[in-house]
C-alpha atoms as a PDB file:
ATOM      1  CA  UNK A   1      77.263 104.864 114.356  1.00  0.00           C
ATOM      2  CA  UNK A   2      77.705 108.518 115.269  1.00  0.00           C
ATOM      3  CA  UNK A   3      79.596 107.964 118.465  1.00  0.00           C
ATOM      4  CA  UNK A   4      82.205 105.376 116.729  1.00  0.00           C
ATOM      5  CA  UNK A   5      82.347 108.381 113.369  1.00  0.00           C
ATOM      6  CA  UNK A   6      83.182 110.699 116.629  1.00  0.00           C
ATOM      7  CA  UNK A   7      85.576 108.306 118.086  1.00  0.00           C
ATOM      8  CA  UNK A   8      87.958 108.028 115.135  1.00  0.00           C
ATOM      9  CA  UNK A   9      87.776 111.367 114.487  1.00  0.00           C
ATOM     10  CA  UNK A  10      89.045 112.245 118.185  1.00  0.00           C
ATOM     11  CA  UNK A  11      91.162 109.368 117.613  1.00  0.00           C
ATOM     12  CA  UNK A  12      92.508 111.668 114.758  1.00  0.00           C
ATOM     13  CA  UNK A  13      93.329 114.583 116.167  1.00  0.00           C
ATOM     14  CA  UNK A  14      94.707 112.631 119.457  1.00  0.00           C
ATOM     15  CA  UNK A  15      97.390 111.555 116.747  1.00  0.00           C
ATOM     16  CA  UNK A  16      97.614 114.580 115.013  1.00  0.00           C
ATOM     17  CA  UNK A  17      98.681 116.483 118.660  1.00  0.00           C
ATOM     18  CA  UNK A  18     100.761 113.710 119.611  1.00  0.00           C
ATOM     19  CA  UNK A  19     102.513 113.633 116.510  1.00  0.00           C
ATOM     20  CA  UNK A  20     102.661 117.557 116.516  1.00  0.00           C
ATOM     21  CA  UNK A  21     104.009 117.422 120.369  1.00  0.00           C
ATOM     22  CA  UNK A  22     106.786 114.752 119.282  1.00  0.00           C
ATOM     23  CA  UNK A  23     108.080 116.172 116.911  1.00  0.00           C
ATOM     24  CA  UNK A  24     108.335 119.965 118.315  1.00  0.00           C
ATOM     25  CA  UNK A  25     110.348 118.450 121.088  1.00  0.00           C
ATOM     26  CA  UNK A  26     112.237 116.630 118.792  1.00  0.00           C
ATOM     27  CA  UNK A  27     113.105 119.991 117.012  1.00  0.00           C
ATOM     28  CA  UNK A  28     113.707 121.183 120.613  1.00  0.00           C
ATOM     29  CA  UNK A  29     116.054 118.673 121.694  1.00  0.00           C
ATOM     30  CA  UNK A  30     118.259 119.300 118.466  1.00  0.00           C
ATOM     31  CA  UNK A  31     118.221 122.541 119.387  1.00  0.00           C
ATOM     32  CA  UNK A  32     119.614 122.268 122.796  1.00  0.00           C
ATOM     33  CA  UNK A  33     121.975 119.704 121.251  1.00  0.00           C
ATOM     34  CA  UNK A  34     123.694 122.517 119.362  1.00  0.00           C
ATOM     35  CA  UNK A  35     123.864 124.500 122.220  1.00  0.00           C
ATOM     36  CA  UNK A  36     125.596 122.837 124.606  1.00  0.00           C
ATOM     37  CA  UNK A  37     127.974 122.197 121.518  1.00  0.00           C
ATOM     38  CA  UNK A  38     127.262 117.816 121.536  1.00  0.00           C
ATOM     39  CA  UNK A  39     125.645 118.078 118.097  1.00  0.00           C
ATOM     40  CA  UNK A  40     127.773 120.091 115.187  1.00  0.00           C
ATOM     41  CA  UNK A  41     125.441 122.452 113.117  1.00  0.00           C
ATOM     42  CA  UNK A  42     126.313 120.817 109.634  1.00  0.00           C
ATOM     43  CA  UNK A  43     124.830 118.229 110.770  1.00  0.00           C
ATOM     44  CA  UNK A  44     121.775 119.630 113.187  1.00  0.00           C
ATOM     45  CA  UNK A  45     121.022 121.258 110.017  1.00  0.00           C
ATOM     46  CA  UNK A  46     119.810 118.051 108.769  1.00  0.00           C
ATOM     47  CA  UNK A  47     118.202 117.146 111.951  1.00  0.00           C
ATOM     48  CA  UNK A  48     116.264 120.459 111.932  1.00  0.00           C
ATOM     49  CA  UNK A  49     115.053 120.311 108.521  1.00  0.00           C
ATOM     50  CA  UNK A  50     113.468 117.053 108.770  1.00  0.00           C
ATOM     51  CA  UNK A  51     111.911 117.808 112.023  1.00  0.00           C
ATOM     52  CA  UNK A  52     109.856 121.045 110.521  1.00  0.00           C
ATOM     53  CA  UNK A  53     108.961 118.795 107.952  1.00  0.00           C
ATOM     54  CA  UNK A  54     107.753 116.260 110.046  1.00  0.00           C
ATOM     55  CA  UNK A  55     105.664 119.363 111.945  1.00  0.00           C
ATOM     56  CA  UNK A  56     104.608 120.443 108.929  1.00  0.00           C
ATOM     57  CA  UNK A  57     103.403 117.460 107.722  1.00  0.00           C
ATOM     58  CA  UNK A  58     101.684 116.876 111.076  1.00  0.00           C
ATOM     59  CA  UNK A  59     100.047 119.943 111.310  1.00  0.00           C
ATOM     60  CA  UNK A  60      98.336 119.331 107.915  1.00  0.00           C
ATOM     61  CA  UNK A  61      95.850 116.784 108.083  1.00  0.00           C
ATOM     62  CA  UNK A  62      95.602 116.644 104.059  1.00  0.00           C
ATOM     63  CA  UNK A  63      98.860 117.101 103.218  1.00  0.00           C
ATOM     64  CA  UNK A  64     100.370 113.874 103.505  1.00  0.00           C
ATOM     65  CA  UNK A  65      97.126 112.405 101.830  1.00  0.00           C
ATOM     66  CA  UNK A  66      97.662 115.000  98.906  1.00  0.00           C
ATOM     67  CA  UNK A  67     101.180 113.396  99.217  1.00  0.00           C
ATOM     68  CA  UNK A  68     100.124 109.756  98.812  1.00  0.00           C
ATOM     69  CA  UNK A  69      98.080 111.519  95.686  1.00  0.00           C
ATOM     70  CA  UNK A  70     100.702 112.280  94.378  1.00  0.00           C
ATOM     71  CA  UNK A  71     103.210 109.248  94.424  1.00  0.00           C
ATOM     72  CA  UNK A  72     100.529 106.737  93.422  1.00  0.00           C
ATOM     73  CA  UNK A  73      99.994 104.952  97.029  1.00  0.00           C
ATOM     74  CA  UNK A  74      97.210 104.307  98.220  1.00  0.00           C
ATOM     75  CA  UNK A  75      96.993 104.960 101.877  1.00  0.00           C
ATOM     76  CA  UNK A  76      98.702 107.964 103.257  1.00  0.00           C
ATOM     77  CA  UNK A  77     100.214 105.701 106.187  1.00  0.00           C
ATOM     78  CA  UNK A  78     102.378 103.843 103.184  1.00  0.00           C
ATOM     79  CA  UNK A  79     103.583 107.323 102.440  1.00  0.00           C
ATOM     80  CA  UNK A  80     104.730 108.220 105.562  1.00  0.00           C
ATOM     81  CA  UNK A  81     106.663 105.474 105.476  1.00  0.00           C
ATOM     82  CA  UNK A  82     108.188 106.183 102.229  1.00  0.00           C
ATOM     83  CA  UNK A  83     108.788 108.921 103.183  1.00  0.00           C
ATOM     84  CA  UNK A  84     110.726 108.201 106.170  1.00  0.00           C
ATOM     85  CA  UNK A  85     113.051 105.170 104.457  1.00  0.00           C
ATOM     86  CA  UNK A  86     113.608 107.750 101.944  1.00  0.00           C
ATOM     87  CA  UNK A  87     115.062 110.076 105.051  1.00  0.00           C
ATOM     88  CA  UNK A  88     116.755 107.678 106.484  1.00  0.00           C
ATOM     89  CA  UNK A  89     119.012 106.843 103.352  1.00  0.00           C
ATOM     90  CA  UNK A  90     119.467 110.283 102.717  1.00  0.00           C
ATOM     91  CA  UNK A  91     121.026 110.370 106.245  1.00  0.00           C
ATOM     92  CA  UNK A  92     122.733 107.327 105.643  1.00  0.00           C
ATOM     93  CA  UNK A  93     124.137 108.817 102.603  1.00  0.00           C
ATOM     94  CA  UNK A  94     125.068 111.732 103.931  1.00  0.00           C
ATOM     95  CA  UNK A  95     126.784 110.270 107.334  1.00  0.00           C
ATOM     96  CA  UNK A  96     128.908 107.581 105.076  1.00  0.00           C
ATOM     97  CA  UNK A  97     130.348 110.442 102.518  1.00  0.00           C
ATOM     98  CA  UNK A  98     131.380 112.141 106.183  1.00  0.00           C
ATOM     99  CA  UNK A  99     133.025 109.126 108.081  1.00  0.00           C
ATOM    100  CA  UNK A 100     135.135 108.435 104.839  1.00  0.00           C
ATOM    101  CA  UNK A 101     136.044 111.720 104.436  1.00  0.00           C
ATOM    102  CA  UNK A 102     136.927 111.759 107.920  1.00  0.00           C
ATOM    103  CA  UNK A 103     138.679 107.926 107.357  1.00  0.00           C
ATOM    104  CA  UNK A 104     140.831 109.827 104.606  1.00  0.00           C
ATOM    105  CA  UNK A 105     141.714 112.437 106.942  1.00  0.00           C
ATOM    106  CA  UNK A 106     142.376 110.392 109.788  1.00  0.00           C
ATOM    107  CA  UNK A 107     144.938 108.305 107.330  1.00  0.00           C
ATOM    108  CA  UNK A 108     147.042 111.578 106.414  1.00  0.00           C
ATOM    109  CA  UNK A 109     147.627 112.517 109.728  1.00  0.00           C
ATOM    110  CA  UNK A 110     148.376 108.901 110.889  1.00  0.00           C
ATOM    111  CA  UNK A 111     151.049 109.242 107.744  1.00  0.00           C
ATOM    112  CA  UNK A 112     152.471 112.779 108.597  1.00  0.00           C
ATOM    113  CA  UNK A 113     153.174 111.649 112.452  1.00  0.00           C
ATOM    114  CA  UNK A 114     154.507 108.713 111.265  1.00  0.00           C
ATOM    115  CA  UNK A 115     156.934 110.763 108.977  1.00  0.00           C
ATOM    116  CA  UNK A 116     157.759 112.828 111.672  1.00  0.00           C
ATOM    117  CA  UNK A 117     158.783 110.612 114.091  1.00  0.00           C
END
């Protein structure tokens, strides 16, 4: 009984690095993104934010079960998954108000050449 309690909880923190190694290269890789000028800042700023969440969130072994607490679920797993749908619409979001601003844009200047020639 001792060695499987010992196994899980190795098991744990296995997770806990990996997910702590994953997602300071994934901060990482944004960065370099920026820097070799393929990802724009507005948007790594996004990127970034939710990546030192993630980190933080990883690095704290209670905090996404204080989390879970909080929001009524019952395992913090469902949370972290909540969590992440909720990211990804906010991204979604975010991405759609840019490409139709950008659609908008695009249809101007389609309409000012068109004047022009």
């Amino acid at each position: 009984m001792i060695a499987l309690l010992a196994e899980v909880g190795d098991l744990g923190l296995r997770a806990q690095i990996i997910a702590v190694v994953g997602t300071v290269l994934f901060l990482v890789l944004v960065i370099e993104l920026v820097r070799r000028r393929r990802l724009v800042e507005r948007y790594a700023l996004l990127w970034i934010t939710a990546a030192i969440l993630l980190v933080i969130l990883s690095l704290s072994a209670d905090g996404l079960r204080v989390i879970a607490e909080g929001l009524g679920i019952r395992t913090p797993v469902n949370a972290l998954f909540l969590l992440g749908l909720g990211t990804v619409f906010v991204l979604a979001l975010h991405f759609s108000v840019a490409f139709s601003r950008l659609s908008e844009e695009t249809k101007i200047l389609a309409q000012e050449v068109a004047r022009l020639d």
